[in-house]
Protein backbone atom coordinates (compact mmCIF):
# COMPACT_ATOMS: atom_id res chain seq x y z
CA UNK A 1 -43.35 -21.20 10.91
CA UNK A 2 -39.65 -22.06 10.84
CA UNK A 3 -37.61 -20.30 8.25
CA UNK A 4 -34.45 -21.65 6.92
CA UNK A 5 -31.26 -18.77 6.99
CA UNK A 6 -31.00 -19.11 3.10
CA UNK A 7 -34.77 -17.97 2.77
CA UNK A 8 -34.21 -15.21 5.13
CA UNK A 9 -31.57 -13.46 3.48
CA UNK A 10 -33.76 -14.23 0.24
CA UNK A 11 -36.83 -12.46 1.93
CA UNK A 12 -34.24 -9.41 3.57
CA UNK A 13 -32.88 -8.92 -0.15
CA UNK A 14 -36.35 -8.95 -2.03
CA UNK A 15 -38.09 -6.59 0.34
CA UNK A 16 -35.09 -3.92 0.76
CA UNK A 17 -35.78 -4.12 -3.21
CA UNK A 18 -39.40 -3.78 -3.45
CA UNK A 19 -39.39 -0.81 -0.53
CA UNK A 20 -36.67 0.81 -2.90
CA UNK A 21 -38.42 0.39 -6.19
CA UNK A 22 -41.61 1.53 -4.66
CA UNK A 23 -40.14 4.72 -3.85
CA UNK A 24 -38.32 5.05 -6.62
CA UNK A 25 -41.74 4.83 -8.36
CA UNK A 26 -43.45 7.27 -6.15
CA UNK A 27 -40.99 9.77 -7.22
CA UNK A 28 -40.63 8.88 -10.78
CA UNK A 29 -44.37 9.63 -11.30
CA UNK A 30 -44.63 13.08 -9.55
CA UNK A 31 -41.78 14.40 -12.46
CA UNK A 32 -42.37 11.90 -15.67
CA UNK A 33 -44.04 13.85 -18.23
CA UNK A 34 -46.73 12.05 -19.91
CA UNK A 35 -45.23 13.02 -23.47
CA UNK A 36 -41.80 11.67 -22.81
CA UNK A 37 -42.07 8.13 -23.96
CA UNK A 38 -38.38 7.16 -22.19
CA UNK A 39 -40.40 8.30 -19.28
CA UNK A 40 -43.04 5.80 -19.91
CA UNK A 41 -40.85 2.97 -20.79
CA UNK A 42 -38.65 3.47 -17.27
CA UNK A 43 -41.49 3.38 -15.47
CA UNK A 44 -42.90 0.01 -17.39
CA UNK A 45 -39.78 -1.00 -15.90
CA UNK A 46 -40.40 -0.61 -12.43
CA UNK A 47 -43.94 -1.34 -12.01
CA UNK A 48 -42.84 -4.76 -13.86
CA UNK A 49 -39.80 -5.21 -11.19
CA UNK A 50 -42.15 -4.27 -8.17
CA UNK A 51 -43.97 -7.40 -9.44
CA UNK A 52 -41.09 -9.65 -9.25
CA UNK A 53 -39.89 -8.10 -5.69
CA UNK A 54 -43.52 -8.93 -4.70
CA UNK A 55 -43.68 -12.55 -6.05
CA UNK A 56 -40.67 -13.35 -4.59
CA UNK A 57 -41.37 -12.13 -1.17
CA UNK A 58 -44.14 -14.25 -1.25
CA UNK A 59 -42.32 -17.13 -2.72
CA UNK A 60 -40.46 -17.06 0.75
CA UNK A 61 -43.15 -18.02 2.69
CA UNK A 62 -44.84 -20.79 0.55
CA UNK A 63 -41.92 -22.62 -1.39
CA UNK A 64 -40.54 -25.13 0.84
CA UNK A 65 -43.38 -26.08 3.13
CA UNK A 66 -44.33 -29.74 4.34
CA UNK A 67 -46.75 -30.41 2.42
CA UNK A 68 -48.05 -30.02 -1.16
CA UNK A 69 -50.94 -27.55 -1.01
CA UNK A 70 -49.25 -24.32 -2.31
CA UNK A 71 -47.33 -26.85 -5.35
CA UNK A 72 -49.83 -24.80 -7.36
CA UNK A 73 -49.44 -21.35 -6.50
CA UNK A 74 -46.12 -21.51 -6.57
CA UNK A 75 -45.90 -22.61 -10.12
CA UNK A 76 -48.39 -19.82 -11.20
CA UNK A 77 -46.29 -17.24 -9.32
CA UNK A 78 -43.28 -18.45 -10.72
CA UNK A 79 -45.10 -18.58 -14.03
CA UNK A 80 -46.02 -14.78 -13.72
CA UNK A 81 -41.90 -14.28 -12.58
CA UNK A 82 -40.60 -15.67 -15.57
CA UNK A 83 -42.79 -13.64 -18.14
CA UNK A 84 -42.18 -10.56 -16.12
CA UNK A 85 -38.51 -11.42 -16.62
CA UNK A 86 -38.74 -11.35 -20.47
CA UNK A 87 -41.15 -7.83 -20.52
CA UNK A 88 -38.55 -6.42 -18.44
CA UNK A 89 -36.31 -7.02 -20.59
CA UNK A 90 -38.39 -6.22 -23.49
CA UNK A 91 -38.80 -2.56 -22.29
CA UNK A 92 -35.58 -2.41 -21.56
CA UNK A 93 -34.85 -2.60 -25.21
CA UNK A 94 -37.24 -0.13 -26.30
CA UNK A 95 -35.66 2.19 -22.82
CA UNK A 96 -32.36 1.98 -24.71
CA UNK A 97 -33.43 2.16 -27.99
CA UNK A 98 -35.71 5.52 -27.39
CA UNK A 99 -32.49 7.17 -25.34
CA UNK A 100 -30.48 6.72 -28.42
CA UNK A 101 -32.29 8.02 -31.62
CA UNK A 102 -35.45 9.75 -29.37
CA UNK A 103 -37.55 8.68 -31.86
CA UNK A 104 -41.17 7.57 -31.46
CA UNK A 105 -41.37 6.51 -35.54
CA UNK A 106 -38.30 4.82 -35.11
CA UNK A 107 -39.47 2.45 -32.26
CA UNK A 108 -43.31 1.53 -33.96
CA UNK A 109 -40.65 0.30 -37.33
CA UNK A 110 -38.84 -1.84 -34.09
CA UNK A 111 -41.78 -3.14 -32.46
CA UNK A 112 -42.24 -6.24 -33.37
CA UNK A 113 -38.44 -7.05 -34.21
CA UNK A 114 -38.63 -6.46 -30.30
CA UNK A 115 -41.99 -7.84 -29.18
CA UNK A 116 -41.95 -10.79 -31.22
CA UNK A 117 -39.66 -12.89 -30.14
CA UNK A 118 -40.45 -11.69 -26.31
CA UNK A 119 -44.15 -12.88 -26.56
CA UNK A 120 -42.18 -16.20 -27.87
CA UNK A 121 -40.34 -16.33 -24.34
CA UNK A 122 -43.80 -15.35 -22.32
CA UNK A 123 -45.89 -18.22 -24.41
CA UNK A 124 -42.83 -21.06 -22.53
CA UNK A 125 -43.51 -21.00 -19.13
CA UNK A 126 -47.41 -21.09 -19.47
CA UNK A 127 -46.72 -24.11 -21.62
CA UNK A 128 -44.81 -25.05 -18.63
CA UNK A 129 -47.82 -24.70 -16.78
CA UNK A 130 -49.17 -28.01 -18.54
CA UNK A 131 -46.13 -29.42 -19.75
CA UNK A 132 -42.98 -28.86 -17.32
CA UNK A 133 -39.89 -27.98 -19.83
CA UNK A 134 -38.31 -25.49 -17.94
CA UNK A 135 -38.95 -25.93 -14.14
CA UNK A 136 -40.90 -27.32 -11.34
CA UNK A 137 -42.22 -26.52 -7.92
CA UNK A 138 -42.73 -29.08 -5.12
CA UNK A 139 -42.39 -28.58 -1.46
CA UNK A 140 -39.66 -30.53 -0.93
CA UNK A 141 -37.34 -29.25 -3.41
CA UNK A 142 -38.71 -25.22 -4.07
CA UNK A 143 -38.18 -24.17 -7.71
CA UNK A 144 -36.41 -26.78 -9.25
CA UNK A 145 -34.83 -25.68 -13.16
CA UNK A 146 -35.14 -28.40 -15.61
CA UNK A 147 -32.00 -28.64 -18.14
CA UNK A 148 -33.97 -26.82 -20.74
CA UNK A 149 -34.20 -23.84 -18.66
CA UNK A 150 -30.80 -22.36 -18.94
CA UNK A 151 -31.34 -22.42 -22.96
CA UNK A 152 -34.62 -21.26 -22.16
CA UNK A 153 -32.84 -18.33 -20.37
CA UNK A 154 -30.06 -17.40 -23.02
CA UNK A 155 -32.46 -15.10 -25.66
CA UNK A 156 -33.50 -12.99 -22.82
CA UNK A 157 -29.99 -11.61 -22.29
CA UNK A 158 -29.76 -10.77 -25.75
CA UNK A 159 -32.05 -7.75 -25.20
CA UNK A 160 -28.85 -6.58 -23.02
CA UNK A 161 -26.71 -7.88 -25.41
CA UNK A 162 -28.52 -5.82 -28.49
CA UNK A 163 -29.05 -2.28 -26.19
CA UNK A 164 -25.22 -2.32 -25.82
CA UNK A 165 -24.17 -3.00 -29.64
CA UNK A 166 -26.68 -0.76 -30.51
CA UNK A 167 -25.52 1.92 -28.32
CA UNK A 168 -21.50 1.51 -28.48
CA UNK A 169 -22.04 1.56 -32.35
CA UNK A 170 -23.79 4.57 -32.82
CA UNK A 171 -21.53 6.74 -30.39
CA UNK A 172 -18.82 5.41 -32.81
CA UNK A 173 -20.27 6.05 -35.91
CA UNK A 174 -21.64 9.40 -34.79
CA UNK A 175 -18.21 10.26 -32.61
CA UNK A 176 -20.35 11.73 -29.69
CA UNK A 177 -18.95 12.30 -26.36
CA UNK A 178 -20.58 11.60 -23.20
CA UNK A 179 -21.12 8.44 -20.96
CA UNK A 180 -23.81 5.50 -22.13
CA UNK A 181 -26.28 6.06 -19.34
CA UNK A 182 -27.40 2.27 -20.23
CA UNK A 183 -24.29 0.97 -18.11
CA UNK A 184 -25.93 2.97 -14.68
CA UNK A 185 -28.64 -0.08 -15.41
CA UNK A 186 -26.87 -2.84 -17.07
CA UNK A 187 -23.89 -2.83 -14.46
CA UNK A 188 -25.82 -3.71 -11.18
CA UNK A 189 -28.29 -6.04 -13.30
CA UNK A 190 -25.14 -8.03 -14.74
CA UNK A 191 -23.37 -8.20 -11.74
CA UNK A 192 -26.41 -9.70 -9.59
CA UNK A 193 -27.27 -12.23 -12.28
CA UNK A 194 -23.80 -13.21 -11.79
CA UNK A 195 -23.61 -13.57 -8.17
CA UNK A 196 -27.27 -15.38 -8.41
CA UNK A 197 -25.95 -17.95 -10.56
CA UNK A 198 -22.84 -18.38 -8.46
CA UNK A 199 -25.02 -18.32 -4.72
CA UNK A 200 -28.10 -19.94 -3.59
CA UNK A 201 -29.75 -15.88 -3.43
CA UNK A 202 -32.08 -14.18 -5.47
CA UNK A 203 -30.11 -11.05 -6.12
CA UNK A 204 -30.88 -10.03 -9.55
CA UNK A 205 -34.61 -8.08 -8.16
CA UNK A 206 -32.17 -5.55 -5.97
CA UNK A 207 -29.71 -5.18 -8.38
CA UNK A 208 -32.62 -4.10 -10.60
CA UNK A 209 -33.79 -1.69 -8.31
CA UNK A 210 -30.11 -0.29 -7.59
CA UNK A 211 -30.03 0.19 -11.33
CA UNK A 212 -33.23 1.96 -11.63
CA UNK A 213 -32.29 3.96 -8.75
CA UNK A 214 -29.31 5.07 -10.55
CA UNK A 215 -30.91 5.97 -13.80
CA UNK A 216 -33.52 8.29 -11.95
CA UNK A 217 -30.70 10.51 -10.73
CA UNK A 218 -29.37 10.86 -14.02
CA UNK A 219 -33.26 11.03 -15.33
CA UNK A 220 -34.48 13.86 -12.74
CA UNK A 221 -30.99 16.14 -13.22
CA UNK A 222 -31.45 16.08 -17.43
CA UNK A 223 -35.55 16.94 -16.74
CA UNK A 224 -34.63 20.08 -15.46
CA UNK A 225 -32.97 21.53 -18.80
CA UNK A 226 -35.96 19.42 -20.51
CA UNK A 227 -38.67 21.53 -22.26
CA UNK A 228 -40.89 18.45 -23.26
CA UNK A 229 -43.20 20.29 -25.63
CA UNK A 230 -40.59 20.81 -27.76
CA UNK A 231 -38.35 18.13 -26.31
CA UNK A 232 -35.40 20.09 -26.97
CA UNK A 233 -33.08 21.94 -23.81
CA UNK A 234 -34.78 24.78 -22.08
CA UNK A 235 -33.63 28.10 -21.24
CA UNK A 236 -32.04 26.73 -17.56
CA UNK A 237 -29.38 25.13 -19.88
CA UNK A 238 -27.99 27.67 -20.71
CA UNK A 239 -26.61 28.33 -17.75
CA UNK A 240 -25.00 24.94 -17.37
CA UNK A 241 -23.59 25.56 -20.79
CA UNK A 242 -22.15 28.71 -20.18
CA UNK A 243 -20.32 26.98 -17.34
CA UNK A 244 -18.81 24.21 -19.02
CA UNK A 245 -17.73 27.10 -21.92
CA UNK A 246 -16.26 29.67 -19.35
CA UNK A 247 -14.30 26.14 -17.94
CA UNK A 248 -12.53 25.58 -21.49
CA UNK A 249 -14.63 22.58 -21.64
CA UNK A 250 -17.01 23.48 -24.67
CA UNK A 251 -15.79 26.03 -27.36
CA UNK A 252 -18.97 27.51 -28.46
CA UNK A 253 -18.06 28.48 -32.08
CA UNK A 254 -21.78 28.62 -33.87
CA UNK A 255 -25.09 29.73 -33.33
CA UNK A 256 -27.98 29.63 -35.38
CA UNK A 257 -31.11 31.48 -34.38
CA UNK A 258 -35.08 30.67 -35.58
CA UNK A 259 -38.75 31.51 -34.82
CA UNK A 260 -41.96 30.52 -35.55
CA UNK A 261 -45.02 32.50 -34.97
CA UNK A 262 -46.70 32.72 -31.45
CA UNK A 263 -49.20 29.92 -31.55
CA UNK A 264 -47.89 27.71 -33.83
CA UNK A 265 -47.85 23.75 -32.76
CA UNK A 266 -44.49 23.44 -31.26
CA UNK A 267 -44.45 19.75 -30.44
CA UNK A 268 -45.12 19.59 -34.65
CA UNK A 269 -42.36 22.00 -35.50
CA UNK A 270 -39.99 20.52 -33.36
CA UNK A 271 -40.13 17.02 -35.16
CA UNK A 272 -39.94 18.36 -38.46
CA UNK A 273 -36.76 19.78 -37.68
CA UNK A 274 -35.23 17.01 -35.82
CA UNK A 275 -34.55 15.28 -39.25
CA UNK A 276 -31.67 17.84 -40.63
CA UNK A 277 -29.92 18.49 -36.70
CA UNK A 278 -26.99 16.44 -36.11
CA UNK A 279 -26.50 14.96 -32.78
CA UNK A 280 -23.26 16.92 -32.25
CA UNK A 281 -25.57 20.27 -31.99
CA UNK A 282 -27.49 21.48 -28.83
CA UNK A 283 -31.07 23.17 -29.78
CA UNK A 284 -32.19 24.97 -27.07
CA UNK A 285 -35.94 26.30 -26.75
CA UNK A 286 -35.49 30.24 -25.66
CA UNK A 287 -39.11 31.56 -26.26
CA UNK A 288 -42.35 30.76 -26.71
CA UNK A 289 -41.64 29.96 -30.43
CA UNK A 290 -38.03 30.75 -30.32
CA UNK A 291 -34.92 28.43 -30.72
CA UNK A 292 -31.25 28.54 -30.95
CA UNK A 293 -28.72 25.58 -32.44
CA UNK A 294 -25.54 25.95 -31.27
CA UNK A 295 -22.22 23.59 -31.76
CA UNK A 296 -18.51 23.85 -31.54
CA UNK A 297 -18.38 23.73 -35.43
CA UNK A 298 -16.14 26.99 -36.85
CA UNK A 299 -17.24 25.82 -40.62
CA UNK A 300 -19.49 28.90 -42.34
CA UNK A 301 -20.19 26.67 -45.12
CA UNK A 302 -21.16 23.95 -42.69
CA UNK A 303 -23.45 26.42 -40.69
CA UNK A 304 -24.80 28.08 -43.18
CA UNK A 305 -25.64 24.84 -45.34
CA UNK A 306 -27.60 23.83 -41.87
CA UNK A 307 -29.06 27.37 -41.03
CA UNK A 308 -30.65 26.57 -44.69
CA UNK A 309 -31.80 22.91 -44.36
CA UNK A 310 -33.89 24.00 -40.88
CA UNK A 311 -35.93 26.91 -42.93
CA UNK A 312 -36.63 24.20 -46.20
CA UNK A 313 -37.75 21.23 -43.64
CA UNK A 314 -39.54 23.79 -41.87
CA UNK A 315 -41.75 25.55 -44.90
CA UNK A 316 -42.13 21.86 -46.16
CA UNK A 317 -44.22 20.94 -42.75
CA UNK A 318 -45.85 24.69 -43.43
CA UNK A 319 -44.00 26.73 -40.82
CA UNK A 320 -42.56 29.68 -41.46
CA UNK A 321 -39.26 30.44 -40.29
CA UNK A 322 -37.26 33.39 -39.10
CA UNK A 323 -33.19 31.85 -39.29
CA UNK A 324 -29.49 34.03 -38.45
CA UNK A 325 -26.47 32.14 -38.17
CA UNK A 326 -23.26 33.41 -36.66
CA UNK A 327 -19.68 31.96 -36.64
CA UNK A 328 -17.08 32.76 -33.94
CA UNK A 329 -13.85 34.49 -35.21
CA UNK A 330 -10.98 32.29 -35.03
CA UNK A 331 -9.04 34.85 -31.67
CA UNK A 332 -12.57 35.45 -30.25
CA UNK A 333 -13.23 33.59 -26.70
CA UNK A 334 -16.07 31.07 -26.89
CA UNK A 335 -17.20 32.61 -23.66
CA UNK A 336 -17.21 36.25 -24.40
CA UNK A 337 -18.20 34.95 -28.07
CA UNK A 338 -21.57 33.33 -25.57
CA UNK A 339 -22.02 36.18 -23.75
CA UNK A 340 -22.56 38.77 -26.49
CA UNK A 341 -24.47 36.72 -28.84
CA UNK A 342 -26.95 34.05 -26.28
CA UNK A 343 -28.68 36.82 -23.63
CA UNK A 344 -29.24 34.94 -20.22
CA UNK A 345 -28.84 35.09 -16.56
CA UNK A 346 -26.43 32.87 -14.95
CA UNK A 347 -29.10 31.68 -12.61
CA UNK A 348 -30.64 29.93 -15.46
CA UNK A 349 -33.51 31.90 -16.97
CA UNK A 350 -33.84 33.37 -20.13
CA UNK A 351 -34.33 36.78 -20.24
């Protein structure tokens, strides 16, 4: 079978992206912990973009052929592509979403805000299936978009459009530091919808996979100061903490300490307490039921105010806590201020 040059580089592009979300896959799954629901949703992600990869390798061999017996499969293929599309972006949402406020409650109140309008999008093309509104497959012309298609295709980028409002706002309103993650994704994805638009190439499956690629560094490297029982920073952050404080570039300035007793339900615990911490403190997981909150806040008042609001929310779920707070003195260094109050090795364990 002849194959035109445009379908080639199609095919090249598509399988380069399914053999590198495959693998990205394999190794997602060997470190994802089952409790981590960002975990879950990133991998939604690629299983749904291993689909697409898939469809459209095959979509290189049967669109385009002399005569009229695939007309069929194609559509249903494409059919399948298109509703992948939407979930894809869907998840994406919910990805975002769950990064930002890494709260389970919080997405079940977003669900269907989310879903709804995304099983709207999925319900078109199998209408199309019957009544062609969006596109068409024939063997002369391939996949052929109708003029309702690029409306058709509009809502679905507001899923990108929402995860980056939502996302830009917050770190505003919240002044936190640190670079949106979301763009490691977005950036690739954007720029190969682009170039598909402007060329004759499928593009936008690779620069998927480039961007999933590039949030599983980022992914793997935070999982190793993740305790996800508690799914606050383990004892191996400390470490990397100390290191940014002995650098001048975090001033360590409060510390609040608190246990519960041996046995207690962590994972239960640990949500409770989620409600009162701000996002500009670190709580780091130091024991069995041990855990410190530290910031760069030099405010008693503030500190102490919080050191209380952890032991009420705590007794209210039925815990029992031990709390001490300290406060750095205005001419004491934040790193010898670290060293004599946080015990650790500088390899990363807790001692």
């Amino acid at each position: 079978m002849n194959i035109s040059p445009n379908i080639l580089v199609n095919l090249d592009i598509n399988l380069a992206a399914l053999v590198l979300l495959i693998g990205v896959l394999g190794m997602s799954l060997r470190v994802t912990n089952h409790k981590d629901a960002r975990g879950g949703y990133y991998i939604t992600i690629i299983v749904l973009m291993i689909i697409n990869a898939a469809i459209t390798v095959s979509l290189c061999f049967i669109e385009k052929r002399p005569d009229a017996t695939f007309e069929p499969l194609a559509m249903l293929l494409n059919t399948v592509l298109e509703i992948s599309y939407t979930l894809v972006m869907a998840v994406w949402l919910f990805y975002a979403m769950y990064d930002l406020f890494k709260s389970k409650d919080y997405i079940r109140r977003k669900r269907w805000i989310v879903l709804g309008p995304a099983l709207i999008l999925a319900a078109v093309p199998i209408i199309n299936l019957f009544v062609p509104i969006i596109f068409t497959c024939d063997h002369v012309n391939g996949f052929l978009e109708l003029p309702f298609y690029r409306y058709y295709n509009i809502p679905r980028f507001f899923y990108i459009i929402v995860s980056v409002y939502q996302t830009t706002e917050y770190h505003r309103r919240e002044k936190t530091r640190g670079v949106y993650n979301i763009w490691l994704f977005l950036i690739p994805l954007v720029a190969s919808a682009i170039l598909e638009t402007m060329t004759t190439y499928t593009i936008m499956t690779l620069g998927c996979a480039i961007g999933l690629t590039s949030l599983y560094v980022v992914m793997i490297n935070e999982m190793g100061y993740k305790d996800f029982e508690s799914g606050f920073y383990n004892a191996y952050y400390l470490s990397y903490l100390y290191n940014l404080t002995d650098k001048g570039k975090y001033e360590l300035s409060s510390i609040i300490s608190f246990s519960i007793k041996d046995g207690e339900n962590v994972e239960a615990f640990s949500e409770a307490i989620k409600t009162v911490l701000p996002d500009e403190c670190d709580t780091i997981r130091t024991g069995s039921g041990s855990f410190i909150t530290i910031s760069e806040s030099t405010d008693r008042g503030y500190v102490y105010m919080l050191t209380e609001d952890i032991s009420t929310v705590a007794e209210e779920a039925g815990f029992f806590v031990n709390t001490e707070s300290i406060v750095r003195g205005k001419k004491e260094d934040p790193a010898d201020f670290f060293i004599d109050n946080i015990r650790f090795k500088k390899i990363g364990r807790a001692v």
